[in-house]
C-alpha atoms as a PDB file:
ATOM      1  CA  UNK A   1     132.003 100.009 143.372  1.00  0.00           C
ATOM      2  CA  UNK A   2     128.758 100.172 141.532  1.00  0.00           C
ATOM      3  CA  UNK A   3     128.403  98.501 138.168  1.00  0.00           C
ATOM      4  CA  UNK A   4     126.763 100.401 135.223  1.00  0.00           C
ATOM      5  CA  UNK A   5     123.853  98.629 135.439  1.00  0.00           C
ATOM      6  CA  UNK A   6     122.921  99.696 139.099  1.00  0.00           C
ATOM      7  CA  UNK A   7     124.208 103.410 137.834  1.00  0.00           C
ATOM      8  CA  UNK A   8     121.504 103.037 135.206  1.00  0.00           C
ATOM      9  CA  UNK A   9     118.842 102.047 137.277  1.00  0.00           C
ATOM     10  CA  UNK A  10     119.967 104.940 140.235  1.00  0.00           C
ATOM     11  CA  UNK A  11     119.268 107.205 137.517  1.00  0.00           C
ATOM     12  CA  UNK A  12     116.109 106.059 135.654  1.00  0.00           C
ATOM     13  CA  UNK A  13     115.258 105.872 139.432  1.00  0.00           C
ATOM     14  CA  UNK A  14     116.330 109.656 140.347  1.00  0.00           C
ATOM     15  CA  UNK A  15     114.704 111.188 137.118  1.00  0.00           C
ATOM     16  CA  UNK A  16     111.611 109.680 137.169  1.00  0.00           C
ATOM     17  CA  UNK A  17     110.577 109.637 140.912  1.00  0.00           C
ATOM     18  CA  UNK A  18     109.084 105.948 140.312  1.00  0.00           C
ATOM     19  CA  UNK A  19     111.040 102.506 141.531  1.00  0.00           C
ATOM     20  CA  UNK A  20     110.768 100.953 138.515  1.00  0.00           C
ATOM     21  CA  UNK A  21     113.592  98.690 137.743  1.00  0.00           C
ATOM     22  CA  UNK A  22     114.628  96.534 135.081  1.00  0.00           C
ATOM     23  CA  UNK A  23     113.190  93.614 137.174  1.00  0.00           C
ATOM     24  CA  UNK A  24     110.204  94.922 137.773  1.00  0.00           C
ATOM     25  CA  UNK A  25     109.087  95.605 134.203  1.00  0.00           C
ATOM     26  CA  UNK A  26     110.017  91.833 133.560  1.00  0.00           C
ATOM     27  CA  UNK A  27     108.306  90.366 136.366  1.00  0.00           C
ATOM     28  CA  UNK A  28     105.282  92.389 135.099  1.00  0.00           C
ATOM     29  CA  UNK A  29     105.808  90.571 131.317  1.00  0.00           C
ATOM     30  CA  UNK A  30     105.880  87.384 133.183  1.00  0.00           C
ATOM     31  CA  UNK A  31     102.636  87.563 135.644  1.00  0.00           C
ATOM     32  CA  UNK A  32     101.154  88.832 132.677  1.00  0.00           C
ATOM     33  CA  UNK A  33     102.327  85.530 130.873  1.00  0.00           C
ATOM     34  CA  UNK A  34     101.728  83.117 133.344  1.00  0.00           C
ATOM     35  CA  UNK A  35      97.795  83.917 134.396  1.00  0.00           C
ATOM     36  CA  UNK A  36      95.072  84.159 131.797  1.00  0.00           C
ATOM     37  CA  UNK A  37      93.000  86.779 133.012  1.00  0.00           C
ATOM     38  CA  UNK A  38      93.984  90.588 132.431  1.00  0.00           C
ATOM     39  CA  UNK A  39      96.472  91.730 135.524  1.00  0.00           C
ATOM     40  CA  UNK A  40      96.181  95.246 137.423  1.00  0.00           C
ATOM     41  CA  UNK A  41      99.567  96.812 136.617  1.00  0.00           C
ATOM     42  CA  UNK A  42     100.915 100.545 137.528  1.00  0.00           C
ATOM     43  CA  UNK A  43      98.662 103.477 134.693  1.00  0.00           C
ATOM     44  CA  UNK A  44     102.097 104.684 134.601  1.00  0.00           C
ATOM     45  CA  UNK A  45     103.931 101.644 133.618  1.00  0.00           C
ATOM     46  CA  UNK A  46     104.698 102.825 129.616  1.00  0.00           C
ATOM     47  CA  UNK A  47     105.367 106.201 130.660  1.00  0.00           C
ATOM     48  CA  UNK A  48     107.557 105.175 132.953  1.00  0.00           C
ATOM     49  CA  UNK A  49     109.192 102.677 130.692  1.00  0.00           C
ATOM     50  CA  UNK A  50     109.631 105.306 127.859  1.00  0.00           C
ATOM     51  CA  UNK A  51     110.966 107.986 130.456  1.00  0.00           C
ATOM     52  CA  UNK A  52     113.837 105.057 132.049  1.00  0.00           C
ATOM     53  CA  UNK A  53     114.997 104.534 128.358  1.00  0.00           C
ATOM     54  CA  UNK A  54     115.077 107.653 127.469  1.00  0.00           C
ATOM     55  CA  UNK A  55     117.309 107.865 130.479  1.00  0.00           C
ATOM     56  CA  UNK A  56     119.611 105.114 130.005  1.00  0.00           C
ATOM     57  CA  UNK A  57     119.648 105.839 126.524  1.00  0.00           C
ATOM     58  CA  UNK A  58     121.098 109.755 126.971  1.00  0.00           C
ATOM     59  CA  UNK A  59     124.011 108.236 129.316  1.00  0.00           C
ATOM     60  CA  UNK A  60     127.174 108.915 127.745  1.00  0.00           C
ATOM     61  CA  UNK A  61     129.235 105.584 127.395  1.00  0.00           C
ATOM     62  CA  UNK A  62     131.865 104.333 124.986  1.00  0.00           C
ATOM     63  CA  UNK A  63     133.309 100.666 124.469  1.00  0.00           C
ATOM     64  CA  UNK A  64     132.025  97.970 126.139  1.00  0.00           C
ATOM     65  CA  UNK A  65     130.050  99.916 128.764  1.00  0.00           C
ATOM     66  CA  UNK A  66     128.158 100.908 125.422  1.00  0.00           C
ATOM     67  CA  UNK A  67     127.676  97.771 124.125  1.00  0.00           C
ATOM     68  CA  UNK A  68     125.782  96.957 127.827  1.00  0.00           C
ATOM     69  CA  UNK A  69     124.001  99.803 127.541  1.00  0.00           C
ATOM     70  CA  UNK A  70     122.615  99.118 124.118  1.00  0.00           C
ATOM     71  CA  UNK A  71     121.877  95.493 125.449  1.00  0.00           C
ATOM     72  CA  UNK A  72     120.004  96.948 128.368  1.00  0.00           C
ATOM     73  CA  UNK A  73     117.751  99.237 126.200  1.00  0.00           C
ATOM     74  CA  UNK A  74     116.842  96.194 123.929  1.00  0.00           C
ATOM     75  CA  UNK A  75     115.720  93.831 126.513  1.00  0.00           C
ATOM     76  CA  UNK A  76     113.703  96.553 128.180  1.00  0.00           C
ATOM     77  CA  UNK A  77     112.183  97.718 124.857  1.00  0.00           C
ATOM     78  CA  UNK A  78     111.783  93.745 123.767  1.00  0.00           C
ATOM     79  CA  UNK A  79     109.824  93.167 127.478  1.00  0.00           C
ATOM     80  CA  UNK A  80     107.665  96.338 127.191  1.00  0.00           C
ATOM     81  CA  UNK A  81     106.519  95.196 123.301  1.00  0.00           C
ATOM     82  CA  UNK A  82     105.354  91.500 124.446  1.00  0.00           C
ATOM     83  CA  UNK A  83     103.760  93.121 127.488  1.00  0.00           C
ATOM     84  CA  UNK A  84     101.752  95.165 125.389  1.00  0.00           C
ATOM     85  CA  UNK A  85     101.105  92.980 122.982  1.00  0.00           C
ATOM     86  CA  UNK A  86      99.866  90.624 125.710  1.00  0.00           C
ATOM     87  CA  UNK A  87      97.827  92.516 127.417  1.00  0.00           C
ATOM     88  CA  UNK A  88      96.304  93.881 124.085  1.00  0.00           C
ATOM     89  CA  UNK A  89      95.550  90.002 123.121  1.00  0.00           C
ATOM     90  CA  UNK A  90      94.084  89.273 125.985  1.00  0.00           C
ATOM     91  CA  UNK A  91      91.361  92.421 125.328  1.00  0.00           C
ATOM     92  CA  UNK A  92      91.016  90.870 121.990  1.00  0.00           C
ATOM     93  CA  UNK A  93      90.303  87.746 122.847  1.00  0.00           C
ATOM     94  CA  UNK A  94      87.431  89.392 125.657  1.00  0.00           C
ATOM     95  CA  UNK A  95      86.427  91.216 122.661  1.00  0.00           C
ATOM     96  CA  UNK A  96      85.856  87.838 120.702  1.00  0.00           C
ATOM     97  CA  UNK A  97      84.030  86.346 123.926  1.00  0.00           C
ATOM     98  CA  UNK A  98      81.472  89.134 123.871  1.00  0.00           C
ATOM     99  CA  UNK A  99      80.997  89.340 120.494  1.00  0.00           C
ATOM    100  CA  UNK A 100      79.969  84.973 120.147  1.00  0.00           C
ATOM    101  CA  UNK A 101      78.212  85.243 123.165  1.00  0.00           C
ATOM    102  CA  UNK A 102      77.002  88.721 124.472  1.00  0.00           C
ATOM    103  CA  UNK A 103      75.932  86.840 127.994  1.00  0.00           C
ATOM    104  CA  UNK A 104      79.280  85.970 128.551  1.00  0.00           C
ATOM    105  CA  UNK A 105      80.138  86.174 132.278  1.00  0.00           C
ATOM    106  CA  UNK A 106      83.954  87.694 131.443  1.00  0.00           C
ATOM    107  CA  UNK A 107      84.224  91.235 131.499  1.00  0.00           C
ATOM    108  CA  UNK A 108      87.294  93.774 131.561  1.00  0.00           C
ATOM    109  CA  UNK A 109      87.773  96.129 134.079  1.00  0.00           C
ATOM    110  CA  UNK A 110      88.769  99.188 132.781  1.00  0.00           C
ATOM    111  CA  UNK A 111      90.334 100.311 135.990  1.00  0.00           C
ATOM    112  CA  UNK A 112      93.408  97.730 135.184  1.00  0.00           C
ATOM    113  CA  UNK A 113      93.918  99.380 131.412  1.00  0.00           C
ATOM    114  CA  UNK A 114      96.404 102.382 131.224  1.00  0.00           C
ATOM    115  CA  UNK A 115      95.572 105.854 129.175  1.00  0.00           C
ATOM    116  CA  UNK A 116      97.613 103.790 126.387  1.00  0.00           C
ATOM    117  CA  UNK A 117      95.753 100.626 126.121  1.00  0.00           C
ATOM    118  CA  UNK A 118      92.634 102.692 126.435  1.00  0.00           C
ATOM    119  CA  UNK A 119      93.664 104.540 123.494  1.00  0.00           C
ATOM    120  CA  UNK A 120      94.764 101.590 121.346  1.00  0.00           C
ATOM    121  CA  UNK A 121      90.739  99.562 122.407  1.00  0.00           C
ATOM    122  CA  UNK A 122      89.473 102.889 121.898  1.00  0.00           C
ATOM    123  CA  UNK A 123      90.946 103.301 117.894  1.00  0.00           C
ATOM    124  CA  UNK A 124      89.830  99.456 117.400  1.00  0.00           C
ATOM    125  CA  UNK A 125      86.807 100.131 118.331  1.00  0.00           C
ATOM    126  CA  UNK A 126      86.287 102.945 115.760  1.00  0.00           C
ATOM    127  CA  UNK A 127      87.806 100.267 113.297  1.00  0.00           C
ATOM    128  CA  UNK A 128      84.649  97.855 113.942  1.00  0.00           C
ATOM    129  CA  UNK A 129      82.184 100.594 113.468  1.00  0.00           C
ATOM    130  CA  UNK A 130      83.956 101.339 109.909  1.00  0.00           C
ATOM    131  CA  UNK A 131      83.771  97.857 108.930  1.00  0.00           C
ATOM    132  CA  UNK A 132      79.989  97.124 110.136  1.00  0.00           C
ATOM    133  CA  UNK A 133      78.906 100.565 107.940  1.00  0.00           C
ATOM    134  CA  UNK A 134      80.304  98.947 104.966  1.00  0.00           C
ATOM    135  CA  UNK A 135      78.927  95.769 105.301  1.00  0.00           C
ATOM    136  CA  UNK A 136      75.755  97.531 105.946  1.00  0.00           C
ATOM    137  CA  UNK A 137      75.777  99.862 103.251  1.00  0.00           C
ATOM    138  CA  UNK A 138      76.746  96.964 100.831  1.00  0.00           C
ATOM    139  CA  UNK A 139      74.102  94.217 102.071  1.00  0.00           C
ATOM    140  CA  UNK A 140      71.376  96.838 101.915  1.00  0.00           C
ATOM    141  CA  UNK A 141      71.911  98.301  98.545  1.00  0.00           C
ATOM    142  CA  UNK A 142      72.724 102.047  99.697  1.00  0.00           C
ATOM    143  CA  UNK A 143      75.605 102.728  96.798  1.00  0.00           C
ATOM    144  CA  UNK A 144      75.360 106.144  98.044  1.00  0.00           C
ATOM    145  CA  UNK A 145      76.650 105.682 101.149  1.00  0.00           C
ATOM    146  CA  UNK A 146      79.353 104.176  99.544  1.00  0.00           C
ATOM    147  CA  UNK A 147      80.141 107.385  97.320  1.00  0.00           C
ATOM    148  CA  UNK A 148      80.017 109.052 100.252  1.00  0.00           C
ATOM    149  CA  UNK A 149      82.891 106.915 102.109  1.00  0.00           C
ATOM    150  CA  UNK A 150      84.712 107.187  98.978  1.00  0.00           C
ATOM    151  CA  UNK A 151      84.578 110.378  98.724  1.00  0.00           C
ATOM    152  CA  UNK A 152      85.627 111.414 102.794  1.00  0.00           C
ATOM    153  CA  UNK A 153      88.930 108.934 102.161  1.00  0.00           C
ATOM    154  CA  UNK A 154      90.179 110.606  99.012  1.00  0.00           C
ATOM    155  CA  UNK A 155      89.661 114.175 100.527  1.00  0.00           C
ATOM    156  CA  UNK A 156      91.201 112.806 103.683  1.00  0.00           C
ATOM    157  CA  UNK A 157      94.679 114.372 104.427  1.00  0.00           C
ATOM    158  CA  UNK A 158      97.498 113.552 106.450  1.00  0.00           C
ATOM    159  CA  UNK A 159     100.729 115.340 108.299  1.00  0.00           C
ATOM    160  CA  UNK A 160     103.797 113.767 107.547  1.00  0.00           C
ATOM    161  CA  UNK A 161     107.520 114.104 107.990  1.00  0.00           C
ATOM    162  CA  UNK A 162     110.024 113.596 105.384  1.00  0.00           C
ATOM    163  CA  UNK A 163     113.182 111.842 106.681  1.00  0.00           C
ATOM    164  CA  UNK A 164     114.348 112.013 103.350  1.00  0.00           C
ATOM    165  CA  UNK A 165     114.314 114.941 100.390  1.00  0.00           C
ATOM    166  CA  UNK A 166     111.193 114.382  98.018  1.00  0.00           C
ATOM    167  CA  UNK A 167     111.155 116.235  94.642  1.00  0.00           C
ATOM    168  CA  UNK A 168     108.117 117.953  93.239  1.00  0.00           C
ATOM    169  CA  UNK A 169     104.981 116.024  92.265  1.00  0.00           C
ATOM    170  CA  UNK A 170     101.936 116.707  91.899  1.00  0.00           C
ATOM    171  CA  UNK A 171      99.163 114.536  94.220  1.00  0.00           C
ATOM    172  CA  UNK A 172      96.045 112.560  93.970  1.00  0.00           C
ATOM    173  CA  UNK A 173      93.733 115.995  93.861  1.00  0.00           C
ATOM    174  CA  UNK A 174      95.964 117.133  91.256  1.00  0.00           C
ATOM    175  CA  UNK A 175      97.859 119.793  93.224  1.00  0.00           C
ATOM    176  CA  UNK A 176     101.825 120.471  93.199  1.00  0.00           C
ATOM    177  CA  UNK A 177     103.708 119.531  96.616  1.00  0.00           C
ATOM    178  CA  UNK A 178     107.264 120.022  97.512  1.00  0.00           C
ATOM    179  CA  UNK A 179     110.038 119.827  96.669  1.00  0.00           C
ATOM    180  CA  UNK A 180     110.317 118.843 100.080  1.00  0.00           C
ATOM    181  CA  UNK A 181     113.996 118.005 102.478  1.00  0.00           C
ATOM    182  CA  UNK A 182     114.233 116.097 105.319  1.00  0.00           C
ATOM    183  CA  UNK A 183     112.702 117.245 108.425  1.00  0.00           C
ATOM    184  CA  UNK A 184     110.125 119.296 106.663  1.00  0.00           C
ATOM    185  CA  UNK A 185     106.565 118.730 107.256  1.00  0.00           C
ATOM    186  CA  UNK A 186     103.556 118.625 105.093  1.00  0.00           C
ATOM    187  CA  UNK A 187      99.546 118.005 104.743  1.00  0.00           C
ATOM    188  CA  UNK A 188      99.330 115.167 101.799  1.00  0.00           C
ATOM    189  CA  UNK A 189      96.485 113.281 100.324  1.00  0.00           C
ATOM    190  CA  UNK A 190      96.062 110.166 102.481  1.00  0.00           C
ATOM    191  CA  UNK A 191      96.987 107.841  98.967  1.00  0.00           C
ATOM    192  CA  UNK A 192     100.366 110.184  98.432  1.00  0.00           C
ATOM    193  CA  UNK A 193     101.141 110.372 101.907  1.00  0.00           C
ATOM    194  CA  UNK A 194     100.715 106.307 102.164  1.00  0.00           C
ATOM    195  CA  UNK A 195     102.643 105.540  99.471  1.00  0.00           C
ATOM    196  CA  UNK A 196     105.541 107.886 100.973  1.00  0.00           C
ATOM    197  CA  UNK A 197     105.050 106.351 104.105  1.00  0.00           C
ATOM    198  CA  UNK A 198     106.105 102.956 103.120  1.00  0.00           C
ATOM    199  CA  UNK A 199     108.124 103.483 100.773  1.00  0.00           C
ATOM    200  CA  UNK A 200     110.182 105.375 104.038  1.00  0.00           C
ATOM    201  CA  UNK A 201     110.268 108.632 102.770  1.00  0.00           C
ATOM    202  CA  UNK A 202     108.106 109.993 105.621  1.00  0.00           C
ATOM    203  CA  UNK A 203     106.439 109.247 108.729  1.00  0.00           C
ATOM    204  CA  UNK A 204     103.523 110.165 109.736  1.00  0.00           C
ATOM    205  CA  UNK A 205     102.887 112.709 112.773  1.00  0.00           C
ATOM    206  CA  UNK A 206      99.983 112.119 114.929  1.00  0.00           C
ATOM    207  CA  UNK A 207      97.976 115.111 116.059  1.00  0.00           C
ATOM    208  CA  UNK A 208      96.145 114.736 118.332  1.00  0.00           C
ATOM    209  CA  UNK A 209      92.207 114.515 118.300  1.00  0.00           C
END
């Protein structure tokens, strides 16, 4: 008789043609731990991660079976966070190296990042380039570069996602929005669309560059 953790695992298994197991995404948290350097893991590993809880999560158990279930997806989701977030300060810390001391020996292979961490150096990156334009602009007395940036951010618009109804108001460029209900989506200012955002009336949706 198989328990409902090895049922879970069969499955996650069977849907997503990859032997990833609960085990293995915690013995990659704790390699990942234990040595310093940045380890090779699977390019897959998140996708895979996201597609075995999506998995376990659809399976259709009541009472305490539930109550495993639920325990199962936190731990997974918990080990998948700090792997990330591992991995991503160990880049940051290479980042830091290079930065102090651009003849540093230490280097990051790039084969050993996934699509995912690629994407989150990648958006960092674009982050330090923001920062070193205003310094620059500042420093060097160019206030119309300045205008400029000021300009592009209030103009700047984003997509969001109420996940709760809104009532008319008018926005930042002085134009009437909504009334909006849950689910619906919208192109905001970026300041109305921030202050919606955490005040968790909407979420932002990410398209795609």
């Amino acid at each position: 008789m198989t328990t409902i953790r090895e049922d879970q695992e069969s499955e996650a298994r069977n849907n997503t043609n990859t032997s990833l197991t609960i085990e293995d995404v915690y013995n990659l948290l704790l390699t990942e731990i234990q040595i310093p350097t940045l380890q090779s893991i699977p390019l897959d590993t998140y996708q895979n991660i996201a597609t075995m809880l999506g998995n376990i999560k659809g399976q259709g158990y009541e009472g305490i079976d539930a109550k495993i279930r639920d325990r199962m997806v936190g731990m997974i989701s918990k080990s998948a966070q700090l792997l990330l977030e591992c991995r991503h300060l160990k880049l940051m810390e290479y980042q830091g190296e290079i930065s102090s001391s651009p003849s540093a020996e230490t280097a990051v292979d790039y084969s050993k990042l996934t699509d995912e961490e690629k994407y989150i150096l990648d958006g960092e990156k674009e982050s330090g380039k923001r920062k070193n334009a205003i310094i620059a602009a500042t420093i060097n007395g160019r206030p119309k570069v300045m205008e400029s940036i000021s300009t592009k951010i209030r103009s700047k618009q984003i997509v969001v996602r109420f996940i709760k109804s809104m009532e008319q108001f008018v926005g930042v460029d002085m134009t009437k929005y909504g009334p909006f209900q849950e689910e619906d989506v919208a192109v905001l200012p970026f300041e109305n669309a921030r202050s919606f955002i955490e005040k968790g009336v909407a979420i932002e949706i990410d398209i795609a560059d």
